[in-house]
C-alpha atoms as a PDB file:
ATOM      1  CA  UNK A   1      14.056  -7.151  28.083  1.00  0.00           C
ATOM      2  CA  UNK A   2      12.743  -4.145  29.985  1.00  0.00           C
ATOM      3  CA  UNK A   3       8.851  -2.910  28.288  1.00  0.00           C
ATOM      4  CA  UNK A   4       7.152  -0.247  29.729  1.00  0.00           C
ATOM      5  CA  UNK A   5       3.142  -0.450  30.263  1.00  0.00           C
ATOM      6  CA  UNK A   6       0.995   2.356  29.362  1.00  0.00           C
ATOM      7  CA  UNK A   7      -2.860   1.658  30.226  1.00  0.00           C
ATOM      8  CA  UNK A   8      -4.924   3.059  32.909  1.00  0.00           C
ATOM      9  CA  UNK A   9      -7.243   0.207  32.148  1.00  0.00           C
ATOM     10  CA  UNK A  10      -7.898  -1.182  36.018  1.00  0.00           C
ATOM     11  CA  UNK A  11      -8.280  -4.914  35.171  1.00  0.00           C
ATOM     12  CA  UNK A  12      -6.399  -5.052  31.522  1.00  0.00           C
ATOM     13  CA  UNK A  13      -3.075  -3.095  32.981  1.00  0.00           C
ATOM     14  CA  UNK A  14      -2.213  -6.249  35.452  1.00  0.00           C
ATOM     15  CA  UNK A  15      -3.275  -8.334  32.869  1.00  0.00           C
ATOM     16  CA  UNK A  16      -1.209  -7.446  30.210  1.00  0.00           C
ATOM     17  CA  UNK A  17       1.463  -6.761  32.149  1.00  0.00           C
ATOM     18  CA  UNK A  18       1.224 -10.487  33.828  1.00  0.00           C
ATOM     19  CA  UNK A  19       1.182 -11.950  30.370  1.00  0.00           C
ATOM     20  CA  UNK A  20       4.526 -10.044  29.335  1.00  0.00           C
ATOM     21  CA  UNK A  21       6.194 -11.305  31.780  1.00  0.00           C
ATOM     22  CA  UNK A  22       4.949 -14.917  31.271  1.00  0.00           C
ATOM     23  CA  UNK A  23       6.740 -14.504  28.219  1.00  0.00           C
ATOM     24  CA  UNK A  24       9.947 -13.695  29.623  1.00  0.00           C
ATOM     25  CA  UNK A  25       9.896  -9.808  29.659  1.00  0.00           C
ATOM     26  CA  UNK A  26      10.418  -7.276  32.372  1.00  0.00           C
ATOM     27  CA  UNK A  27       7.261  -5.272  32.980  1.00  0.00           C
ATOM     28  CA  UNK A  28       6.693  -2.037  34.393  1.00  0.00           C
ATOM     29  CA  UNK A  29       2.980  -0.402  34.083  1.00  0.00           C
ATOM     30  CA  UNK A  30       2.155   2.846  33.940  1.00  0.00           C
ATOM     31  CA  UNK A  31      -1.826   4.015  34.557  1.00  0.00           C
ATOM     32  CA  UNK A  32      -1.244   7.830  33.136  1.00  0.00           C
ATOM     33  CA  UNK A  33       0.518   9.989  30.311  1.00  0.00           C
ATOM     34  CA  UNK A  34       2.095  12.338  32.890  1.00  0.00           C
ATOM     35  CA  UNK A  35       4.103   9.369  34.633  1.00  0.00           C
ATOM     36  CA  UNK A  36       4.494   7.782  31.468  1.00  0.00           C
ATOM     37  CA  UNK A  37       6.704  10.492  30.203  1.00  0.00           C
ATOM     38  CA  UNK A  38       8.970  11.042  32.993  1.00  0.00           C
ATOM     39  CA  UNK A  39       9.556   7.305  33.110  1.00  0.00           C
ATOM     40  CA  UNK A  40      10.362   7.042  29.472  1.00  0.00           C
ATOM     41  CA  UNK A  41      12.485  10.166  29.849  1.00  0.00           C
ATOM     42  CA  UNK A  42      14.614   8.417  32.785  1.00  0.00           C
ATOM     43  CA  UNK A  43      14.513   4.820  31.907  1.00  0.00           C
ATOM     44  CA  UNK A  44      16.000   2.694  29.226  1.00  0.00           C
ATOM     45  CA  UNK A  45      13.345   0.712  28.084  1.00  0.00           C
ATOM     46  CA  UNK A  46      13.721  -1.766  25.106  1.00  0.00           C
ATOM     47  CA  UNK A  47      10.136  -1.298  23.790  1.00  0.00           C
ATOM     48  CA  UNK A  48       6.426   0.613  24.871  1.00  0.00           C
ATOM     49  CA  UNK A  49       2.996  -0.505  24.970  1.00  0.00           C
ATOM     50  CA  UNK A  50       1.093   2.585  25.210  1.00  0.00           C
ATOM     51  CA  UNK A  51      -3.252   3.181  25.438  1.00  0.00           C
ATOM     52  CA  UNK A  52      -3.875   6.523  23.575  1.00  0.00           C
ATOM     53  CA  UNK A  53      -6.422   6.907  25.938  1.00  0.00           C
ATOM     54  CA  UNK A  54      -4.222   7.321  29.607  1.00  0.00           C
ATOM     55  CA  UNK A  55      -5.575  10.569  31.442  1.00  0.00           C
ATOM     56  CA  UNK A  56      -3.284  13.696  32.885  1.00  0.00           C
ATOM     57  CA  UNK A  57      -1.570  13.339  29.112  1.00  0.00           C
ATOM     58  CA  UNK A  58      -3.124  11.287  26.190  1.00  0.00           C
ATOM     59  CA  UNK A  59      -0.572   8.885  24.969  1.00  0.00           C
ATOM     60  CA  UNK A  60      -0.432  10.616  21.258  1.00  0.00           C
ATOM     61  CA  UNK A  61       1.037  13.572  22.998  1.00  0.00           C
ATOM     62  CA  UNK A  62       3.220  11.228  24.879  1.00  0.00           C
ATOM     63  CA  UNK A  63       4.783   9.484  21.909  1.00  0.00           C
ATOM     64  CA  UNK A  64       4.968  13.035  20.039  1.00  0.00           C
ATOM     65  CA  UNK A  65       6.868  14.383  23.311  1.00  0.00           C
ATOM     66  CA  UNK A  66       9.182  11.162  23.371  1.00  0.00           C
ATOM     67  CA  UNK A  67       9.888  11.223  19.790  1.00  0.00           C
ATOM     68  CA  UNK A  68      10.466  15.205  19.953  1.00  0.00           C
ATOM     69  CA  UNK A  69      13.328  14.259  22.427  1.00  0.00           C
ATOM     70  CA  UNK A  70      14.791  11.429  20.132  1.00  0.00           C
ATOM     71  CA  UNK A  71      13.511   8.336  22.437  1.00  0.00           C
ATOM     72  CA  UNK A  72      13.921   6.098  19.504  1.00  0.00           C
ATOM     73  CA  UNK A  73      12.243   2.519  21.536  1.00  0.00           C
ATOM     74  CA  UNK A  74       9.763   0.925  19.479  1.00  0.00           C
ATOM     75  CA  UNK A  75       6.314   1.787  20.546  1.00  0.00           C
ATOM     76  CA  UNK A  76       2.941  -0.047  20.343  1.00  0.00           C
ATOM     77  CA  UNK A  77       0.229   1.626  20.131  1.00  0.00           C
ATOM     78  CA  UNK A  78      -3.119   0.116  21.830  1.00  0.00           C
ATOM     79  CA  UNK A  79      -6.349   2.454  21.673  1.00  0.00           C
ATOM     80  CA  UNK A  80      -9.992   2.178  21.433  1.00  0.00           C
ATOM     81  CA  UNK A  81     -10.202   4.506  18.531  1.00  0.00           C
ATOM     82  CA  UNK A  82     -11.325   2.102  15.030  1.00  0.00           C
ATOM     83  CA  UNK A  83     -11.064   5.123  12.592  1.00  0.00           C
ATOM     84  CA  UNK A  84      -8.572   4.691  10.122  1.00  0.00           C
ATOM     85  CA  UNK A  85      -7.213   8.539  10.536  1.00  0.00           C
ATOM     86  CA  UNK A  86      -6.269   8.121  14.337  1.00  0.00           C
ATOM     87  CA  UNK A  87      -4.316   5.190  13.274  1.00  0.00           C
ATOM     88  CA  UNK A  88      -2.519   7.577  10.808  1.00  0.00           C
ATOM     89  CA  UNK A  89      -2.199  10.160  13.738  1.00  0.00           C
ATOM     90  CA  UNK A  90      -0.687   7.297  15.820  1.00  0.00           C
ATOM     91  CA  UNK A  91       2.005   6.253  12.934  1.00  0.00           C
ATOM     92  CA  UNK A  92       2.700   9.694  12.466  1.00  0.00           C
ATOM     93  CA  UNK A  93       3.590  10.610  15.941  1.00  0.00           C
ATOM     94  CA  UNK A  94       6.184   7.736  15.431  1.00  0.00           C
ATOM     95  CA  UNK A  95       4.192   4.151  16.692  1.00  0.00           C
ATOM     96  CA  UNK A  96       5.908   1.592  15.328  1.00  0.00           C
ATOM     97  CA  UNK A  97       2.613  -0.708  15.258  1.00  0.00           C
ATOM     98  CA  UNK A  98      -0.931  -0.612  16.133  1.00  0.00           C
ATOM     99  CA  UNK A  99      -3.782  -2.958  17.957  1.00  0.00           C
ATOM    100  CA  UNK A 100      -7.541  -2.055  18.590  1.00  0.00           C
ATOM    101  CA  UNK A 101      -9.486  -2.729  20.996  1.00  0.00           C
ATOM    102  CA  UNK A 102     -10.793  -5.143  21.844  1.00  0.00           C
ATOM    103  CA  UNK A 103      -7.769  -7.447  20.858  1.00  0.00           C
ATOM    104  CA  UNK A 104      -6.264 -11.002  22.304  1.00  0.00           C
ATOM    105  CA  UNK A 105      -3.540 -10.691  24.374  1.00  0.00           C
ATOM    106  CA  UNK A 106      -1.833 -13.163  22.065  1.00  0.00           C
ATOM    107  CA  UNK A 107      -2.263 -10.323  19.286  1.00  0.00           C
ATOM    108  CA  UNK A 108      -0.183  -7.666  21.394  1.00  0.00           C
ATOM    109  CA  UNK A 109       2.708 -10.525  22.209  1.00  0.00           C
ATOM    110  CA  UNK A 110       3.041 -11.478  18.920  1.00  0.00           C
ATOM    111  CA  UNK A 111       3.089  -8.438  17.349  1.00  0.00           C
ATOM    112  CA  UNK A 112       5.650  -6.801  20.160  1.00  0.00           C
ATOM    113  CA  UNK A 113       8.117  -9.818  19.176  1.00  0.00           C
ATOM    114  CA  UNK A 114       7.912  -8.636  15.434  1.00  0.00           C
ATOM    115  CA  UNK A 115       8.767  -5.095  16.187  1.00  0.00           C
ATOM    116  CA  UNK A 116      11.703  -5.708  18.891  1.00  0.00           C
ATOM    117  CA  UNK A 117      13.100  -8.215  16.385  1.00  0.00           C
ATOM    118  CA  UNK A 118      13.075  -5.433  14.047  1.00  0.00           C
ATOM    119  CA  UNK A 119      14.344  -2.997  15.780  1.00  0.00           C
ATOM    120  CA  UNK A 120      17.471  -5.465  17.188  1.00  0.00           C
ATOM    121  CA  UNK A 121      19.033  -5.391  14.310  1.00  0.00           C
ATOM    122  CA  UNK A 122      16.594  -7.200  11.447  1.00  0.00           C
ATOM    123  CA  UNK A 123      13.643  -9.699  11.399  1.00  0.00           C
ATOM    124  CA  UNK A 124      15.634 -12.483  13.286  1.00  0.00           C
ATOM    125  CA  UNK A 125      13.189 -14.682  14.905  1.00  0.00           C
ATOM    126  CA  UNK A 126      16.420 -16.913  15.437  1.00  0.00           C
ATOM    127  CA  UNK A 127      19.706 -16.349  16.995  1.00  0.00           C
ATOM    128  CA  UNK A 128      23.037 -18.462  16.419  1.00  0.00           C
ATOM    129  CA  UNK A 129      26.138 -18.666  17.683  1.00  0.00           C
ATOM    130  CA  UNK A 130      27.995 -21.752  16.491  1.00  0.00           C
ATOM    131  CA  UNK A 131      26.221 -24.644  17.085  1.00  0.00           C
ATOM    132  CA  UNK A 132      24.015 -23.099  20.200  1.00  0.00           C
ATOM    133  CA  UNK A 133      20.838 -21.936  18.205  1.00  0.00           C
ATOM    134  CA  UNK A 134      17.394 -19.603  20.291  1.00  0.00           C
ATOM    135  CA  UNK A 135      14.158 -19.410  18.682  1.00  0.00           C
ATOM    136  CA  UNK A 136      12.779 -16.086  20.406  1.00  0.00           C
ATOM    137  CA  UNK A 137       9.546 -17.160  19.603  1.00  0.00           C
ATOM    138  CA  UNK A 138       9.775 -20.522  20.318  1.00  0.00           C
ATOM    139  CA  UNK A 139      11.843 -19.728  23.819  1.00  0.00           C
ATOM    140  CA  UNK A 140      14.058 -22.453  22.813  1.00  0.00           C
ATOM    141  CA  UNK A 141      17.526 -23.452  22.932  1.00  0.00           C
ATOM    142  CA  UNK A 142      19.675 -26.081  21.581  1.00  0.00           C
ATOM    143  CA  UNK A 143      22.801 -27.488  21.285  1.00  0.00           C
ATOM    144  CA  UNK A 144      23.974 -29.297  18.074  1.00  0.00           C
ATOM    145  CA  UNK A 145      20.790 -29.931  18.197  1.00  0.00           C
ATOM    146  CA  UNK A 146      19.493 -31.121  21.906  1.00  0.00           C
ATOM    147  CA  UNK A 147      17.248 -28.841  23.685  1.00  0.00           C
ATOM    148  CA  UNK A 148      19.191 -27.692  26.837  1.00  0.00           C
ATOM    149  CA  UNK A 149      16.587 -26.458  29.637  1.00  0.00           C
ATOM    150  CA  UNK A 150      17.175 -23.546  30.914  1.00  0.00           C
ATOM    151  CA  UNK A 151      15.966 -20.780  33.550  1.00  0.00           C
ATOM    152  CA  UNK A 152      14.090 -17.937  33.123  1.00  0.00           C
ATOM    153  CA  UNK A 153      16.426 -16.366  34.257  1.00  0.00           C
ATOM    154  CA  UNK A 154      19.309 -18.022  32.292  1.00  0.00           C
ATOM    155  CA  UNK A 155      17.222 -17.306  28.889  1.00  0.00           C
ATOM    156  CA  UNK A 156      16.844 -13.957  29.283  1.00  0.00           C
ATOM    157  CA  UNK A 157      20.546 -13.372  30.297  1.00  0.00           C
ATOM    158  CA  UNK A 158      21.582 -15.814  27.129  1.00  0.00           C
ATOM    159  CA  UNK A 159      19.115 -13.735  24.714  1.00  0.00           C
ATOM    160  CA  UNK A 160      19.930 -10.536  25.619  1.00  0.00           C
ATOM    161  CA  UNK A 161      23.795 -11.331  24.970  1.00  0.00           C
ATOM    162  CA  UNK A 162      23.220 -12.877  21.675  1.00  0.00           C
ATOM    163  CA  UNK A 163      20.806  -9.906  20.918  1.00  0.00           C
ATOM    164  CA  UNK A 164      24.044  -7.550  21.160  1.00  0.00           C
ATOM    165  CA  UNK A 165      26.633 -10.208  20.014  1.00  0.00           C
ATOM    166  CA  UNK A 166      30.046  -8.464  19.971  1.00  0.00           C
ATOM    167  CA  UNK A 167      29.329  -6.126  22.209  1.00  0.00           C
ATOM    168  CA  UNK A 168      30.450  -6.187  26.064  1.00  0.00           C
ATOM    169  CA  UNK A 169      27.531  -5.844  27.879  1.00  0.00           C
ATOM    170  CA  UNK A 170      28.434  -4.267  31.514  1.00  0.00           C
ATOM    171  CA  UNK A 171      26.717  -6.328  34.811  1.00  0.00           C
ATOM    172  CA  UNK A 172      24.239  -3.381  35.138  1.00  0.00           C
ATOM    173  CA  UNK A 173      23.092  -2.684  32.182  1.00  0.00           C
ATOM    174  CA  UNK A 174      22.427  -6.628  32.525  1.00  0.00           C
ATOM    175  CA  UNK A 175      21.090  -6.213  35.763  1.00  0.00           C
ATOM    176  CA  UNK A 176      18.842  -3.458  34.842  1.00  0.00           C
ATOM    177  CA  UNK A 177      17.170  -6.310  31.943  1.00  0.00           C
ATOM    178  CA  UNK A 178      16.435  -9.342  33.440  1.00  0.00           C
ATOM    179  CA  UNK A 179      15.199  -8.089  37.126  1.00  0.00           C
ATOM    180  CA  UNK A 180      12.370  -5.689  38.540  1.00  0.00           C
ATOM    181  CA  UNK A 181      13.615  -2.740  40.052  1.00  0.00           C
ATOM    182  CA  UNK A 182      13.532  -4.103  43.640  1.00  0.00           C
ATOM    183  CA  UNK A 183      15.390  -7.006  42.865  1.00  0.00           C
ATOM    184  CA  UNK A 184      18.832  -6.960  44.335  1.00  0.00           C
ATOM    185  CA  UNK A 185      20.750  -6.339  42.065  1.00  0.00           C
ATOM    186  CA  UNK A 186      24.663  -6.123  44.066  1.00  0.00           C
ATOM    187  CA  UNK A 187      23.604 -10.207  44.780  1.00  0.00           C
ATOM    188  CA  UNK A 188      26.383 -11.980  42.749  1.00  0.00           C
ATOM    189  CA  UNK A 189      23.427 -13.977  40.644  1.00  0.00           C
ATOM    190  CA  UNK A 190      24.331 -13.066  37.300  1.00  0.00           C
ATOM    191  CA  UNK A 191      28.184 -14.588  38.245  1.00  0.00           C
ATOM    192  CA  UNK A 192      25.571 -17.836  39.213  1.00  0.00           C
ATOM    193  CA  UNK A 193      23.355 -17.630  35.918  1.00  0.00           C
ATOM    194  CA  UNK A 194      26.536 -16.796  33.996  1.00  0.00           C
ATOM    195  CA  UNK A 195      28.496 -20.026  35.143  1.00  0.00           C
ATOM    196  CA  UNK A 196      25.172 -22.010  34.485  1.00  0.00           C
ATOM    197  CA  UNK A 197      25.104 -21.002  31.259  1.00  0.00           C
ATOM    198  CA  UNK A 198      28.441 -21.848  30.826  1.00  0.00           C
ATOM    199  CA  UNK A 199      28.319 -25.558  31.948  1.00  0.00           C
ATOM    200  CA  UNK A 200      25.048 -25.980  29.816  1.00  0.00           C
ATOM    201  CA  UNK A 201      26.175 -24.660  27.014  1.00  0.00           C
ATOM    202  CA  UNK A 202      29.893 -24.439  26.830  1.00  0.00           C
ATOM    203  CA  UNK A 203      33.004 -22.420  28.500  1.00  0.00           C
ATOM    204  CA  UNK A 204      33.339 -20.406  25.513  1.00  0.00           C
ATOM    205  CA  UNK A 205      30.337 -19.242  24.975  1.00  0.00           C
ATOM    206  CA  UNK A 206      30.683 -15.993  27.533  1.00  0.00           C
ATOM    207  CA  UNK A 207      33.548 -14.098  27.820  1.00  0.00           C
ATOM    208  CA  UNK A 208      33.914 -12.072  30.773  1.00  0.00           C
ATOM    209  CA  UNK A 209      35.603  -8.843  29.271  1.00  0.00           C
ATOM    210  CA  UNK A 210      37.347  -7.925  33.338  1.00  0.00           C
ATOM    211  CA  UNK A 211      36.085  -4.691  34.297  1.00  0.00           C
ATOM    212  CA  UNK A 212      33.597  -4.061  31.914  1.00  0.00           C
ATOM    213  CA  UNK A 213      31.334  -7.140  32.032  1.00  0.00           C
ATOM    214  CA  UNK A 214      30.243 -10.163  29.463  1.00  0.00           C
ATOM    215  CA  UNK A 215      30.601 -10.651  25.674  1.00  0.00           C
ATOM    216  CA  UNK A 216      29.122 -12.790  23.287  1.00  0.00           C
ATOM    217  CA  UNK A 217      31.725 -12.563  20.184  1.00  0.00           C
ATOM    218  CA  UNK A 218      30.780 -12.984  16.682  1.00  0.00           C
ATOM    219  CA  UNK A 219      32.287 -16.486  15.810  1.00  0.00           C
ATOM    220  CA  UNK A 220      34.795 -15.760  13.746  1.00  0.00           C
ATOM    221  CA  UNK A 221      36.416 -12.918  16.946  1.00  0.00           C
ATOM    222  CA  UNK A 222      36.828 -15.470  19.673  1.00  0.00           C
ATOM    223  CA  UNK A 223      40.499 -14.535  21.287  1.00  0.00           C
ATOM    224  CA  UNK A 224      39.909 -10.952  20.627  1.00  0.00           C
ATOM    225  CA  UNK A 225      37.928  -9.364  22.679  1.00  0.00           C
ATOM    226  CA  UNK A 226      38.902 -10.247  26.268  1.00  0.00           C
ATOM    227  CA  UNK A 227      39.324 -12.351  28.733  1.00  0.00           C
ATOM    228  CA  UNK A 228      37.517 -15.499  30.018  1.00  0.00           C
END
């Protein structure tokens, strides 16, 4: 999953961002409101940690802006502010949660993992298809029960299918999820992660839909939707 960075912060930027993507995300940072906005405006990110306090643009005028222009990505607000009323400004503008500083990195993980499982489609800390169960908070997956080890890489192309089960997710909007921008992405590695998956956890698990890229059907639609 692709989260955008807001903080102009010098040392807590790179560290924030560092401990996202220990935990599996795609991380892009941002150090001011003015970039901030035309990278929200051109890039589909699945959530925002933004400091009110970036320079060129504050980031309440950011989210107002986004919001204005119906960018609808959950947004976490981080700010130095205590005072109960700039947390009101900050939910008003349309932040979908809020941490002071100082806080625990810990604090800002778990409380981005509440609000993307929110926003996915309910409060599903797990995902299940058949018998092959992830714990998105856990990072782990079995198999009728065994843990089955997999990549980085592998989870977050396995998660981010099962996040839009029965859907066909196309190989760039795939791409665009699970690697950094200078990542190449016309390398035939999700065909390699894909076919991993596949022997770890079943042939008919993915679907490739031909054409339009992978599917992860709802149970009960296998047969339906395309084409292995």
């Amino acid at each position: 999953m692709r989260i955008l960075v807001v903080e102009d912060d010098p040392e807590l930027g790179p560290h924030l961002a560092e401990a996202l993507r220990r935990d599996a995300y795609q991380v892009e940072l941002s150090t001011d409101g003015a970039e901030a906005l035309a990278r929200g405006a051109d890039d589909d990110f699945d959530a925002v940690v933004l400091d009110l306090g970036v320079p060129t643009v504050d980031g309440l005028s950011v989210l107002k802006r986004w919001r204005a222009e119906r960018r609808d990505m959950p947004v976490l607000v981080l700010t130095a502010r205590s005072r109960w009323g700039d947390k009101i400004a900050g939910f008003e503008a349309g932040a979908d949660d809020y941490v002071t500083k100082p806080f625990q990195v810990e604090e800002v993980l778990v409380r981005l993992r509440a609000i993307l499982r929110r926003t996915a489609g309910g409060a599903k800390a797990v995902l299940r298809w058949n018998d092959v169960v992830l714990d998105t908070q856990s990072h782990r997956v079995t198999n009728a029960g065994d843990l089955v080890r997999l990549s980085g890489q592998e989870y977050k192309i396995l998660s981010y299918l099962m996040r839009n089960m029965g859907r066909t997710v196309s190989r760039s909007e795939l791409a665009e999820h699970i690697y950094d921008h200078a990542y190449d992405k016309d390398s035939n590695l999700i065909e390699v992660f894909i076919g991993r998956l596949r022997k770890k956890l079943g042939s008919d698990l993915i679907t490739t839909v031909r054409g339009q890229g992978y599917l992860i059907s709802h149970p009960t639609e296998r047969g339906v939707a395309g084409t292995a």
